[in-house]
Structures are given as C-alpha cells and as structure tokens.
Protein backbone atom coordinates (compact mmCIF):
# COMPACT_ATOMS: atom_id res chain seq x y z
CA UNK A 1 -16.51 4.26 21.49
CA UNK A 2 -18.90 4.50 18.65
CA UNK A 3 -20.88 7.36 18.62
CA UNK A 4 -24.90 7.20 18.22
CA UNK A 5 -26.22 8.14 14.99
CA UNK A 6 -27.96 11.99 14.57
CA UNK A 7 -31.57 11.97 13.68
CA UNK A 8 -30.95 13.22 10.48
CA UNK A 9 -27.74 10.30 10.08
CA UNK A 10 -30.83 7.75 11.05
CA UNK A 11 -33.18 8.81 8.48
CA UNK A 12 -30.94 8.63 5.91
CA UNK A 13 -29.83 5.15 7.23
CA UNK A 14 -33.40 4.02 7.20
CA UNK A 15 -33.75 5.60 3.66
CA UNK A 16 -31.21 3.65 2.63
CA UNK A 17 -32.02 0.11 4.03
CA UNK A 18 -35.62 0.47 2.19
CA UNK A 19 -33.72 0.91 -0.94
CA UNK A 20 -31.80 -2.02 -1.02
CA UNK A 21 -34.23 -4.79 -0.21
CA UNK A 22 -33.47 -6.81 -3.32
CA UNK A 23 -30.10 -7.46 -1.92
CA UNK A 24 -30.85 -8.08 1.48
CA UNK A 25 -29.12 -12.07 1.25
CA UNK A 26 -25.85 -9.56 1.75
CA UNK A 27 -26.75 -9.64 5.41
CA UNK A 28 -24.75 -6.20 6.16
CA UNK A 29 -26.93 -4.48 3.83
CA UNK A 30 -29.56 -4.67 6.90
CA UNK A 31 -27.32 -3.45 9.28
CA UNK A 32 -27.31 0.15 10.62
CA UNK A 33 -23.44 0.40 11.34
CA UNK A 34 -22.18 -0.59 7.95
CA UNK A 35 -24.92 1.51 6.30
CA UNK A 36 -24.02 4.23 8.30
CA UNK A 37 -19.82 3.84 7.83
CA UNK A 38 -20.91 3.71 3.87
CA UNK A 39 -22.83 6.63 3.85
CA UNK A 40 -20.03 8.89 5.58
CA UNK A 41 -17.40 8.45 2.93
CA UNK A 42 -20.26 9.84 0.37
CA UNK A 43 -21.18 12.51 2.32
CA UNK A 44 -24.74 11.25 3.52
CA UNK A 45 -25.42 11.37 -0.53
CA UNK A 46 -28.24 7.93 -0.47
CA UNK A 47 -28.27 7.83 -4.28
CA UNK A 48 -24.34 7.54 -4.51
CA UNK A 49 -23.83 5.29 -1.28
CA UNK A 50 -26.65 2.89 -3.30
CA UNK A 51 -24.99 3.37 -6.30
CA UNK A 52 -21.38 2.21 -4.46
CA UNK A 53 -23.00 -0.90 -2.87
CA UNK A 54 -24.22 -2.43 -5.60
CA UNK A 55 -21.57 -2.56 -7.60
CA UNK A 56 -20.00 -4.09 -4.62
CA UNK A 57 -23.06 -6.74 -4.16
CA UNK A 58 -21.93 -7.47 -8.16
CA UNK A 59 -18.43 -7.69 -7.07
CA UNK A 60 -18.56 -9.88 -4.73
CA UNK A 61 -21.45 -12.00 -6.75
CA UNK A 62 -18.80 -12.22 -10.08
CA UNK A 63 -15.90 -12.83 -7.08
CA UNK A 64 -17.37 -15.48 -4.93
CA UNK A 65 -16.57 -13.02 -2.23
CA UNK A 66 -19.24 -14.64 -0.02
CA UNK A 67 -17.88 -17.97 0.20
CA UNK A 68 -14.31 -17.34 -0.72
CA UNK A 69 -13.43 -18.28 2.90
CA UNK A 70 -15.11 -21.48 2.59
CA UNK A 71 -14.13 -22.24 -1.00
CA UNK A 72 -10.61 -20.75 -1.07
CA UNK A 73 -7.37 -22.15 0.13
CA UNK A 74 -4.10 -20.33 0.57
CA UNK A 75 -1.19 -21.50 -0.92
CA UNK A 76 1.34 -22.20 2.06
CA UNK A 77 4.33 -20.43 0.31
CA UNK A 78 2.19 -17.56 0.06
CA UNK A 79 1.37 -17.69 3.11
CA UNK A 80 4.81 -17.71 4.99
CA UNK A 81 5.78 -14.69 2.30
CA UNK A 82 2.93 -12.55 3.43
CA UNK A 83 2.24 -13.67 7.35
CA UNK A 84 -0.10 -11.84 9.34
CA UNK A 85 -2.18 -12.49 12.65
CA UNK A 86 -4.81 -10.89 14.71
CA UNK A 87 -3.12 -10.20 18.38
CA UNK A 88 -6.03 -9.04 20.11
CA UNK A 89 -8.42 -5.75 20.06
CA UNK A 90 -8.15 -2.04 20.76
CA UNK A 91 -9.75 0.04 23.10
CA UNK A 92 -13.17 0.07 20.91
CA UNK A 93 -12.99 -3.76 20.54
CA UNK A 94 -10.99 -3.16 16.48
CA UNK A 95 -9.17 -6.22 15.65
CA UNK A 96 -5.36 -5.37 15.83
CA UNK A 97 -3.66 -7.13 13.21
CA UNK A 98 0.45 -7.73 13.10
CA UNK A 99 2.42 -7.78 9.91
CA UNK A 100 5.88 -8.18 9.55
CA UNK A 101 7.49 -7.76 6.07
CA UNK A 102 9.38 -11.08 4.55
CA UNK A 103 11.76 -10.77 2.63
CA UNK A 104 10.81 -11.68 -1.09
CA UNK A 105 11.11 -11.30 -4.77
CA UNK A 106 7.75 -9.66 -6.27
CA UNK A 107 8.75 -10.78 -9.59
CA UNK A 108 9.38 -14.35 -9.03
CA UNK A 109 6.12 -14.47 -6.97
CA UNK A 110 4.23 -13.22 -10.16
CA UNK A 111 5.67 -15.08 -12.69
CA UNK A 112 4.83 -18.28 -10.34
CA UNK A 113 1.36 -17.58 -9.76
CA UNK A 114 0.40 -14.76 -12.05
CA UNK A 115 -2.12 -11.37 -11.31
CA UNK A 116 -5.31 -13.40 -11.30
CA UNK A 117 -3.95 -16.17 -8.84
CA UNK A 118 -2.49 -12.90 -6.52
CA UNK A 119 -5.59 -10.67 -6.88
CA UNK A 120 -7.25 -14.17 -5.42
CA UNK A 121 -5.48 -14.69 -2.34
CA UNK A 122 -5.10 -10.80 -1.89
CA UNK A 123 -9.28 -10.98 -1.92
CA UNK A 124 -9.34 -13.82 0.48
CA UNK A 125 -7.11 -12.26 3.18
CA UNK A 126 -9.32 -9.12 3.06
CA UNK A 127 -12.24 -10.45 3.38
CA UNK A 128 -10.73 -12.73 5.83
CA UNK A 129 -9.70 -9.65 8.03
CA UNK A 130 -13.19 -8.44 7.52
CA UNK A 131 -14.80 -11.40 9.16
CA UNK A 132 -12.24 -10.67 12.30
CA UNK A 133 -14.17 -7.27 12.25
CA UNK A 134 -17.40 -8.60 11.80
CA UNK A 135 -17.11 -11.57 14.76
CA UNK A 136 -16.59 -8.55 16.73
CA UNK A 137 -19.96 -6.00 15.34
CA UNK A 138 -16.99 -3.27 14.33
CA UNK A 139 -16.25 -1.78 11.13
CA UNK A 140 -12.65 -1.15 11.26
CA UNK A 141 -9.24 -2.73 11.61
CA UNK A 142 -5.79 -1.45 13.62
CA UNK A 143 -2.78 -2.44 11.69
CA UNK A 144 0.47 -2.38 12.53
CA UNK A 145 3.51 -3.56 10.29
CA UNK A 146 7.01 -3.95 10.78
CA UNK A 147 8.99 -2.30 7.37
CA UNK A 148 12.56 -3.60 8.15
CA UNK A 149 12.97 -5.41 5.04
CA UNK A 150 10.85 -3.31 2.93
CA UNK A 151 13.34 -2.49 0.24
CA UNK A 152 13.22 -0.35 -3.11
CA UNK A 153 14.27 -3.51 -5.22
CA UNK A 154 10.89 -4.93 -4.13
CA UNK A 155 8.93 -1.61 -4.61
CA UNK A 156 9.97 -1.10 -7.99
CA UNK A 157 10.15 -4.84 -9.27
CA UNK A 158 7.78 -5.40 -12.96
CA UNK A 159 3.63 -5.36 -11.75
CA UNK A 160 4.53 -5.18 -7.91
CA UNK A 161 3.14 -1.78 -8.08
CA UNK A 162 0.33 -2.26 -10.21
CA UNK A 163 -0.84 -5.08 -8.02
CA UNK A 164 -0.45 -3.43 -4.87
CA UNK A 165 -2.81 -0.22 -6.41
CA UNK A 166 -5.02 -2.53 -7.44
CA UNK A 167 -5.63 -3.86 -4.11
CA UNK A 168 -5.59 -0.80 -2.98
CA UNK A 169 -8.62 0.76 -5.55
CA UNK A 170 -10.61 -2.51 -4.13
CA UNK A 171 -10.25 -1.63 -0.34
CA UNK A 172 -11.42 1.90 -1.33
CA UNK A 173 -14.06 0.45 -3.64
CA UNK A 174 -15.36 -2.36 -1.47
CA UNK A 175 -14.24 -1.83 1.94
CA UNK A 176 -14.59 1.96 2.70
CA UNK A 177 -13.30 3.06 5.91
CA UNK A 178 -12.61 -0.13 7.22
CA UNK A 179 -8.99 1.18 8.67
CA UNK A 180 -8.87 2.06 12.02
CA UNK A 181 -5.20 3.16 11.97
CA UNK A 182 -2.41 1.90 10.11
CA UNK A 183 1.28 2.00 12.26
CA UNK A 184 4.39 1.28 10.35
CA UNK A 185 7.36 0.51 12.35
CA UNK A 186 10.86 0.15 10.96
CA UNK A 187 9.84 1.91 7.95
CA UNK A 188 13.18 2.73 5.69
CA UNK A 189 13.37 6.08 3.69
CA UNK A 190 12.30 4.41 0.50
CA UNK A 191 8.48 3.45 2.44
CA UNK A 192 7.64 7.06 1.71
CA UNK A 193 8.11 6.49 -1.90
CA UNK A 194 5.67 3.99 -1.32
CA UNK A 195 3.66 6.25 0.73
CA UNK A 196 3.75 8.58 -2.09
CA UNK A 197 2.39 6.24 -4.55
CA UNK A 198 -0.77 5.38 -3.02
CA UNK A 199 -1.45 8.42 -1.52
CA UNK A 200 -3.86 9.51 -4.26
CA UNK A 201 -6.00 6.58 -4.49
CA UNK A 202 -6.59 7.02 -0.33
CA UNK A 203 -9.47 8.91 0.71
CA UNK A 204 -8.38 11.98 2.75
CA UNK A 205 -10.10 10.66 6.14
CA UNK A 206 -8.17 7.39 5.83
CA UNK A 207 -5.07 8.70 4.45
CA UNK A 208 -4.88 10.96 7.70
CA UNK A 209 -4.31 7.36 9.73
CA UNK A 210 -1.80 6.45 8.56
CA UNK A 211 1.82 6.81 10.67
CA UNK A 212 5.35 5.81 9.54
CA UNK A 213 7.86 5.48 12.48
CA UNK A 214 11.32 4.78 11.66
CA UNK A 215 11.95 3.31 14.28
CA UNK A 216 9.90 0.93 17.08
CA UNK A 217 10.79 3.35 20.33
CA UNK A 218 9.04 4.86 23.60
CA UNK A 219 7.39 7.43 21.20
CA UNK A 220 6.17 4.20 19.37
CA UNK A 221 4.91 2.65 22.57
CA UNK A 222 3.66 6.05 23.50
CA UNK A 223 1.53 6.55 20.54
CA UNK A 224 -0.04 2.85 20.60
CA UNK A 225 -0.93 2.56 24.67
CA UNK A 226 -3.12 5.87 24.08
CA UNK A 227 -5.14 3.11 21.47
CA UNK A 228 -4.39 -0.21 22.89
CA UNK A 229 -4.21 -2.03 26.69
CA UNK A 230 -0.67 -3.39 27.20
CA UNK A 231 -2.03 -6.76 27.28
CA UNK A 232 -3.51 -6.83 23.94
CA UNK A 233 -0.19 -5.42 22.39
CA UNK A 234 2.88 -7.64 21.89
CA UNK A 235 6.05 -6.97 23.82
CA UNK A 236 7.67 -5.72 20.51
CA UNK A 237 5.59 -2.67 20.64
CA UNK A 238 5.47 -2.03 24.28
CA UNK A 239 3.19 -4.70 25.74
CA UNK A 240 2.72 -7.49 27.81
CA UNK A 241 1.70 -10.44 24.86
CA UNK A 242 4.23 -12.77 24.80
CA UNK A 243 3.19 -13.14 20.82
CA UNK A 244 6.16 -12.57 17.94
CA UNK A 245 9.50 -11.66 18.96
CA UNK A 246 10.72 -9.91 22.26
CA UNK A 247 10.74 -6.47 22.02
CA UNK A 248 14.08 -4.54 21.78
CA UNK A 249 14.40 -2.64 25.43
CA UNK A 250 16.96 -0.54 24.80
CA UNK A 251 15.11 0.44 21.87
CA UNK A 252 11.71 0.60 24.03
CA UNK A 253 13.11 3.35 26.20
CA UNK A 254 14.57 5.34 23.80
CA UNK A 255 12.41 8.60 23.72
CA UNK A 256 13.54 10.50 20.52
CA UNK A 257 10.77 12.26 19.34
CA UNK A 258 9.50 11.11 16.06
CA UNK A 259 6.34 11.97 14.48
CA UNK A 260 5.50 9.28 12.51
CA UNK A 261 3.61 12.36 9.87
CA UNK A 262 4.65 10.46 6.78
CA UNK A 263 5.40 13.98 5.69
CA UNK A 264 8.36 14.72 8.51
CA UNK A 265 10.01 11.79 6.81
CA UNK A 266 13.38 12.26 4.96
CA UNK A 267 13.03 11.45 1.24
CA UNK A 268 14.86 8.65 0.26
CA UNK A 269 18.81 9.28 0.39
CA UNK A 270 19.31 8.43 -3.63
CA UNK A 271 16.55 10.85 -4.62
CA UNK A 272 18.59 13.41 -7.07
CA UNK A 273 17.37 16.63 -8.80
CA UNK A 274 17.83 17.93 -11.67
CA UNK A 275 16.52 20.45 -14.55
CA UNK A 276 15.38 18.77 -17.74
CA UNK A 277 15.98 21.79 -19.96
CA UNK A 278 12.83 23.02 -22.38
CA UNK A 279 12.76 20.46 -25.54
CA UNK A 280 15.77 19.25 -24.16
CA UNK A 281 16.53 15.44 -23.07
CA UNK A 282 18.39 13.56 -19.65
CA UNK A 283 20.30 10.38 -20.17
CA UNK A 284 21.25 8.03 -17.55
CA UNK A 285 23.66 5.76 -18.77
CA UNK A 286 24.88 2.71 -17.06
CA UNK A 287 27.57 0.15 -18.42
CA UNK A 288 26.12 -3.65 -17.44
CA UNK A 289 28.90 -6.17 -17.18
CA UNK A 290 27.10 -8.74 -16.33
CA UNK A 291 22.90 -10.11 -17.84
CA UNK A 292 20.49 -10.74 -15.18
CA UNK A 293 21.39 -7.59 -13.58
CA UNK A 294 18.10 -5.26 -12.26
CA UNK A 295 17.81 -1.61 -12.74
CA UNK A 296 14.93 -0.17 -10.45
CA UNK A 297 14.10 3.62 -10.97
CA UNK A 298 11.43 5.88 -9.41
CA UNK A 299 10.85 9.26 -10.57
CA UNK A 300 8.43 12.07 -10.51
CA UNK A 301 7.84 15.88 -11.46
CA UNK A 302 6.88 18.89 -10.41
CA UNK A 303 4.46 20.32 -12.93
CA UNK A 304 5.07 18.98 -16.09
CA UNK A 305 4.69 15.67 -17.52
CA UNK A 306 7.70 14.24 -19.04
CA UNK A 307 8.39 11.73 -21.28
CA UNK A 308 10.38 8.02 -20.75
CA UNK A 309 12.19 5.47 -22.57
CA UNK A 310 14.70 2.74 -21.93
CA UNK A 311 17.45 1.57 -24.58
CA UNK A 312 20.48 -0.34 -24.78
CA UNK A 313 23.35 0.22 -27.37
CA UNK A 314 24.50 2.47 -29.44
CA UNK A 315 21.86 1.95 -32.25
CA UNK A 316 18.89 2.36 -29.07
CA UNK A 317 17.53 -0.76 -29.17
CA UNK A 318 13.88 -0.05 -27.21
CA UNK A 319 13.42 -2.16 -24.16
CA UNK A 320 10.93 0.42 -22.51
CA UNK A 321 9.04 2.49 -25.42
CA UNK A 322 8.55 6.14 -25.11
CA UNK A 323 5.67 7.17 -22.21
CA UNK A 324 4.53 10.66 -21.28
CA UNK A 325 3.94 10.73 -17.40
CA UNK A 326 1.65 13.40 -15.69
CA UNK A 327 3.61 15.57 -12.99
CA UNK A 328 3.48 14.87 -9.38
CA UNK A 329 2.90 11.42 -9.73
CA UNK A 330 5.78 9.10 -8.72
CA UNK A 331 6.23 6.61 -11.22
CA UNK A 332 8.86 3.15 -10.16
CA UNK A 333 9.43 0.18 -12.24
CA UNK A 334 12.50 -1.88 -13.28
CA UNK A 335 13.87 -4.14 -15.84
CA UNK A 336 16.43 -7.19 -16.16
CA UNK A 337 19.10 -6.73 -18.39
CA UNK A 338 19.62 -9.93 -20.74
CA UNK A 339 22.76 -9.08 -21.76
CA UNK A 340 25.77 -7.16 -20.66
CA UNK A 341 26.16 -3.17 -22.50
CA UNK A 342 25.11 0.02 -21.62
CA UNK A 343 21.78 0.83 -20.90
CA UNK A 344 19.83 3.91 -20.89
CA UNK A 345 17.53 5.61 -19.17
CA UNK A 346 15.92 8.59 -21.01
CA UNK A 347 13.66 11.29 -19.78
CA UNK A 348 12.60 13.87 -22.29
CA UNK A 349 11.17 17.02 -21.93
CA UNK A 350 10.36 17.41 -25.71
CA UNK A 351 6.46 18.15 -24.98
CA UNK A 352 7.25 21.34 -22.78
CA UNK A 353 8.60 23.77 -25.96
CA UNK A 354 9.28 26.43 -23.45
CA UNK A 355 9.51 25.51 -19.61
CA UNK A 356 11.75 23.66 -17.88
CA UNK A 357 10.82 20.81 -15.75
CA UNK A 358 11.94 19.77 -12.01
CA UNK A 359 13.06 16.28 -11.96
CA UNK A 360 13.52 13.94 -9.14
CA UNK A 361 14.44 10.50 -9.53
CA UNK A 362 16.26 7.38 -7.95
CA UNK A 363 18.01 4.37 -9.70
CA UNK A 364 19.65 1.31 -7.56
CA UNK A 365 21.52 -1.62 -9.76
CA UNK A 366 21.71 -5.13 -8.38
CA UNK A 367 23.57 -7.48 -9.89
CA UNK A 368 22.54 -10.98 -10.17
CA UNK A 369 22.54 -13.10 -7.10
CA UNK A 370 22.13 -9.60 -4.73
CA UNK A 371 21.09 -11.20 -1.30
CA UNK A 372 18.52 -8.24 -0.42
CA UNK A 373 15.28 -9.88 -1.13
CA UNK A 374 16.00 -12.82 -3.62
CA UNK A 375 14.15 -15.70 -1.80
C-alpha cells in the first residue's frame, strides 16, 4: 500500500505546489501523490522537479497531450499490430495491463505512416494507460507482455530502434516512475539485446522492475500471485480470468527455477567474439543471390569505440558510411539489398593505434518473402 509521506517529504510537497500555481489547469500539478512520485526520481531536489514539470506542462501544451484522447483516433491496423488491454488491478489497486507481441514488419509500418504519425499514436496509448492509472488515484502501471514472436529481424529493422528509444526518453521525461513492474513472458534470447539497448536511458529504480522469463511456468505464476489475486490475472499466467487465451497447464506446473534477472539470461545464441586487432580492420562478407534480401546486425564493444561501414562490390560502393560507435553500447540496424553481390560489413579499429578491441556482434540474413514477421 502507499506509504504516508515524512514531514520533511510534505514540506517539500507543499513547497512545491506553491511554486507551480501558474499551471495549476494541469490538474495533477495540485495533487500530493504525483508531486510526491516526481519529486523522488530527483531526489527531493524542488528546483529540478519544477524545472522537469514544466517542460512537461510545454510538452504536453505543443502535443495536445490534454485532449489527445478526445481528439485522437487510432488507426485500426495499428491497433490490431500493437493490442493491449487492462485485465484488472494489483494488490495496491495498479492497473495490470496485457500485451502480447504481433507479429509485424517495423519497416513497412514506418514507411506507411512515418515517425510523426507513430510518435502520435505511441503518445495517445500512453497517456491513454495513464488515465487507467488516474481513474484509479495511483501512479503506476503492472505490465506484463508475452515475447513469443519478438524476433531480431524486427529489433534491428531501419528506425525501429530509434523510435522505440524515443518513446522510451518520453516515458522517462514525462511519465517518471509510472511502472509498477514490467513481466516479460516468452521472451527469446535476442529480448536481452533489446534489454540491453534501453537499459541506459532507464532510471536505476525502474530498471530494477523489470523481469524477463523465458518461459510462462509455476515460477511465473509464483512470482505474479505474490503481486496479483488470481482473479484479476488471466488463466495464461496462473489465474482465474477467463480473458486471452487458456493458459498452457503443463506449462503452469512446470517448476524450473528461472529468475527472470534479465542478467541470468543467455546472450543471444549468434552473438560471436572476436579481436579487432590495433589499426587493424574485420570484414564480414556475405554473397547475396537474390535483391530484397535483409541483413540485420547488432554489435557492441568492450572499451573502445570502433568504427562501421557497409559496402557492396569490389570497388566498395558505400551503402552505410563510416560511423565511430562509443563502447558498451549495443548498436542494431539493417539494410535491404537492391541487388544481388557481395556485401560487406566493416568494423575498423583504425582510431585505437595501439589496443585491441573486444568485439561482439550478430548478423541474421533473410531472404525475401522470409515468413518470420512479414505481415
């Protein structure tokens, strides 16, 4: 249950609410428990947690966040691509809100309705979520999504990344601390990879909530009963809700002990490592036999940035131009070959004069017409 404020957490609430009068038509901005949840990711700082809420009061002026649940509708195909629904609460009265991953081609999806009509409908579902919280005087949301056909062509598809971080930044930005817990089921090797990529635009406290599961079994059942009453959990996770597909029993009462620390996860099987040698360069080459094939890479370093290109031929013909990438940071994108020849990737250590560098990367090639997520 929520937990009163301090005297000293008070004060500094009441500090706050006097210094954000001229934006009091943003109702929350007069309420205690969202002054309060802002305050704790800036460490009690009032100056900073003003500062953060109103450039959110100018966001969501420039944004039409305010009526954008009035004023918006959601494109239907959209819709069935990215389903979710609220299921019921948790044990504190958080909204618990199912989503199960469709199959779908990021790329297609952008083309169609490009970043700025994306970045809309990404904006109306949050703030559509956030209403489920508010109808309910909480602050947070329990999520739980099924990963089964979460796949590394989808990850690493052109802007699917950059989109996804951007929505991302704005949570962090304009909805701090508003997760609960976040429970991925199902989640296939390459969802760490994923994991890995946001993990440094997450705040530490919210970062911590987050569990990947492989699988949906007794330890997953386990885990959610100690948040959630059976009857406000579908069957599929252990319940009693009738909601969504039955749940698997054989797969219910299996009891292998799994974590869900995104960190006990195996990396992804394809990950390979190698030494990029001091000056020195590493070529992938791959022969394409037929255009419209995809090559999807992800790749990071240790403690060295390293540089990367993509060509095609014999006389290099540029299709990615040279990049330096900082170390650590796990970089995925992909391209679609227009015409058949060999193609190739190119990481070069020429910036490090003297030190090696520890490479890790993965590539995947799907020819045209690859069934995975093309719908």
């Amino acid at each position: 249950m929520a937990v009163a404020p301090t005297p000293a957490q008070q004060e500094a609430v009441n500090k706050l609410k006097e210094q954000l009068v001229d934006i009091a038509s943003w109702e929350e901005t007069t309420q205690d428990n969202f002054l309060l949840r802002w305050l704790k990711t800036r460490d009690m700082d009032v100056e900073k947690t003003k500062e953060g809420l109103l450039q959110t009061y100018k966001w969501r002026q420039d944004n039409k966040i305010d009526s954008i649940l009035q004023e918006y509708t959601a494109d239907p195909e959209l819709v069935k691509l990215f389903p979710y629904q609220i299921v019921g609460h948790d044990k504190e009265n958080c909204p618990i809100l199912i989503h199960d991953v469709q199959k779908h081609n990021p790329k297609k999806i952008i083309d169609k309705y490009g970043k700025e009509g994306l970045v809309k409908f990404a904006d109306y579902n949050i703030e559509k979520i956030a209403q489920a919280c508010r109808d309910k005087n909480v602050q947070q949301i329990f999520i739980i999504i099924d990963a089964k056909k979460f796949t590394f062509k989808q990850m690493t598809a052109p802007g699917a990344t950059e989109l996804a971080l951007d929505e991302v930044k704005r949570l962090e930005t304009h909805y701090p601390d508003g997760l609960k817990q976040l429970v991925v089921v199902n989640a296939p090797k390459v969802a760490k990879l994923a994991y890995k990529i946001v993990k440094p635009f997450v705040a530490e406290n919210t970062i911590k909530r987050v569990k990947l599961f492989p699988k949906c079994n007794a330890k997953v059942q386990k885990f959610l009963l100690q948040y959630i009453d059976a009857d406000q959990l579908p069957e599929k996770y252990g319940g009693t809700q009738k909601t969504g597909e039955a749940g698997d029993k054989a797969l219910l009462e299996d009891d292998e002990d799994i974590s869900g620390n995104p960190e006990d996860m195996d990396d992804a099987e394809d990950m390979v490592e190698a030494k990029v040698a001091a000056g020195k360069k590493l070529k992938l080459e791959y022969q394409i036999d037929q255009p419209q094939t995809q090559i999807c890479w992800s790749f990071q370093t240790d403690d060295r940035e390293i540089g990367f290109s993509v060509y095609t031929g014999e006389k290099e013909d540029i299709i990615v131009p040279y990049q330096k990438f900082g170390s650590l940071s796990l970089q995925n994108s992909s391209i679609t070959c227009e015409k058949a020849g060999k193609y190739t990737l190119c990481f070069n250590n020429k910036e490090n004069r003297f030190r090696s560098t520890t490479l890790s990367y993965m590539v995947s090639i799907f020819p045209p017409g690859s069934a995975d997520d093309d719908e």
